[in-house]
Protein backbone atom coordinates (compact mmCIF):
# COMPACT_ATOMS: atom_id res chain seq x y z
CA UNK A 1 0.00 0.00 0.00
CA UNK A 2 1.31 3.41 -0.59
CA UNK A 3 0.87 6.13 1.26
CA UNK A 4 0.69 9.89 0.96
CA UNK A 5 3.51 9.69 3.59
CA UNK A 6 5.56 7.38 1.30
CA UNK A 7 5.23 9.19 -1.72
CA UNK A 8 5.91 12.88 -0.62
CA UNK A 9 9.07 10.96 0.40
CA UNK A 10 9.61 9.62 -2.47
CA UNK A 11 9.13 12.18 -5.05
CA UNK A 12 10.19 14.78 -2.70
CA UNK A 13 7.67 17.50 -4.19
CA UNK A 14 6.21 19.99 -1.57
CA UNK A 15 2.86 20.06 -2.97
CA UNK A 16 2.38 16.36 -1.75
CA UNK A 17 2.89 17.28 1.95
CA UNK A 18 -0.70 19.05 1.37
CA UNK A 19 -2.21 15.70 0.03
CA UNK A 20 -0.44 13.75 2.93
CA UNK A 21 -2.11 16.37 5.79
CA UNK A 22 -5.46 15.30 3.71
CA UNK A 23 -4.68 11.55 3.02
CA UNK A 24 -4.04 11.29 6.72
CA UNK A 25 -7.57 13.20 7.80
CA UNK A 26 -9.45 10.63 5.16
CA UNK A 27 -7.78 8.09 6.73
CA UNK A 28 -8.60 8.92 10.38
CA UNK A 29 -12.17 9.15 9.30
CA UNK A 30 -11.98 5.53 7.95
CA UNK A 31 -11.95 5.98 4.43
CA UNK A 32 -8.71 4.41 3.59
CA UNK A 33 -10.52 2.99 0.01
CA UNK A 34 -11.17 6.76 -0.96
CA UNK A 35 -7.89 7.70 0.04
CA UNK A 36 -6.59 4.63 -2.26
CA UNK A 37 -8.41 5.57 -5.31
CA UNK A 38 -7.17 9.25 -5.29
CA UNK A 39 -3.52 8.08 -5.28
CA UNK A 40 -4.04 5.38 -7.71
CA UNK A 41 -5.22 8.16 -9.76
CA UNK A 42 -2.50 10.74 -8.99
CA UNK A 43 0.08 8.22 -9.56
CA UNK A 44 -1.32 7.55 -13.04
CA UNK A 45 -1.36 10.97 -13.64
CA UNK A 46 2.17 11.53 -12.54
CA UNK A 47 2.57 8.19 -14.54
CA UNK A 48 1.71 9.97 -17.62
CA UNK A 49 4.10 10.78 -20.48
CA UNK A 50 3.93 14.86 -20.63
């Protein structure tokens, strides 16, 4: 599983310590699936050729 945590780390962009503050709220509410879907579809964005 990745996290928001995991890939702010890993891509080391500043703009993802914004979606790990909100990744971990979603999470703490118990919506870890919603959480999952929006970074499956940011990492298929990022994924993209530009």
């Amino acid at each position: 599983m990745h996290t928001a945590s995991a890939l702010s780390r890993n891509l080391k962009r500043p703009w993802l310590k914004d979606l790990e503050l909100i990744g971990n709220r979603e999470l703490s509410l118990s919506n870890q699936d919603k959480v999952e879907n929006a970074l499956s579809a940011l990492s298929a964005v990022l994924k993209k050729p530009s």
